[in-house]
Protein backbone atom coordinates (compact mmCIF):
# COMPACT_ATOMS: atom_id res chain seq x y z
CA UNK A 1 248.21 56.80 -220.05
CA UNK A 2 251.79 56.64 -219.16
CA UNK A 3 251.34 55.39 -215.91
CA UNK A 4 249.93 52.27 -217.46
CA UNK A 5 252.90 50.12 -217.90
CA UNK A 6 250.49 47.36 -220.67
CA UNK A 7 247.26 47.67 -222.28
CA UNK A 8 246.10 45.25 -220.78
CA UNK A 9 246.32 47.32 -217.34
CA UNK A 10 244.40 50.42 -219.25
CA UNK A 11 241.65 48.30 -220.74
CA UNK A 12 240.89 47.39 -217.40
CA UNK A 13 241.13 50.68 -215.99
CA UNK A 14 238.84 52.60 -218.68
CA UNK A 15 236.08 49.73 -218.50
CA UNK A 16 235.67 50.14 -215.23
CA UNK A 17 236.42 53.89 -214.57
CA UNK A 18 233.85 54.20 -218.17
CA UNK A 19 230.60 52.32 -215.82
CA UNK A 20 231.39 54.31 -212.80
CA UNK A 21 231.24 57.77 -213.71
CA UNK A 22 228.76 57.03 -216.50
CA UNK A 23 226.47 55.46 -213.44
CA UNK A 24 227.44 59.29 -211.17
CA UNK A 25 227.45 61.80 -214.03
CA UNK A 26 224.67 63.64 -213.41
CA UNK A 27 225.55 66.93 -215.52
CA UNK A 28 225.30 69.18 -212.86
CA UNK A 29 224.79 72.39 -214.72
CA UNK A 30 221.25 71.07 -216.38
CA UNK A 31 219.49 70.52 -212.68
CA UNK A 32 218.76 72.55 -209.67
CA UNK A 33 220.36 71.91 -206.36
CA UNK A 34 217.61 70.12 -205.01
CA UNK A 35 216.97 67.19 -207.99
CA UNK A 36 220.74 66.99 -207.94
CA UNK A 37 221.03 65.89 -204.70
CA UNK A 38 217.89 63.42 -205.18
CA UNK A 39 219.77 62.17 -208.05
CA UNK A 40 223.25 61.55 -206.05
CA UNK A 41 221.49 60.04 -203.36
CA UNK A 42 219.81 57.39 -205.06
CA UNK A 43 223.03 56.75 -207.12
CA UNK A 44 224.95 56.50 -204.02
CA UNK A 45 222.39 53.95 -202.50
CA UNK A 46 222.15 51.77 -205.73
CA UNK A 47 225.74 51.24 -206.06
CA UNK A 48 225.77 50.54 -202.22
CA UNK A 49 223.30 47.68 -203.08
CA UNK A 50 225.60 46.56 -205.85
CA UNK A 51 228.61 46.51 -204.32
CA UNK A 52 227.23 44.72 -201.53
CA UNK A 53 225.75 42.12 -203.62
């Protein structure tokens, strides 16, 4: 939190950096290998679609 030199700045930061990993946090250590990587890949492609919106 140094780093940030207002609040302003870290508001920003945790909003955003808050919706992203919420959206990829897929708490690995409850799924298999297999339904992990089903869930990552459709994760990946909808925030493709997002982004390119």
């Amino acid at each position: 939190m140094l780093r940030f030199r207002r609040m302003q700045s870290l508001q920003k930061f945790a909003a955003v950096h808050g919706s992203i990993h919420n959206h990829f946090n897929q708490e690995r250590h409850l799924s298999s290998r297999p339904t992990f990587k089903e869930r990552r890949t459709a994760a990946l492609a909808e925030w493709r679609q997002l982004c390119a919106a």
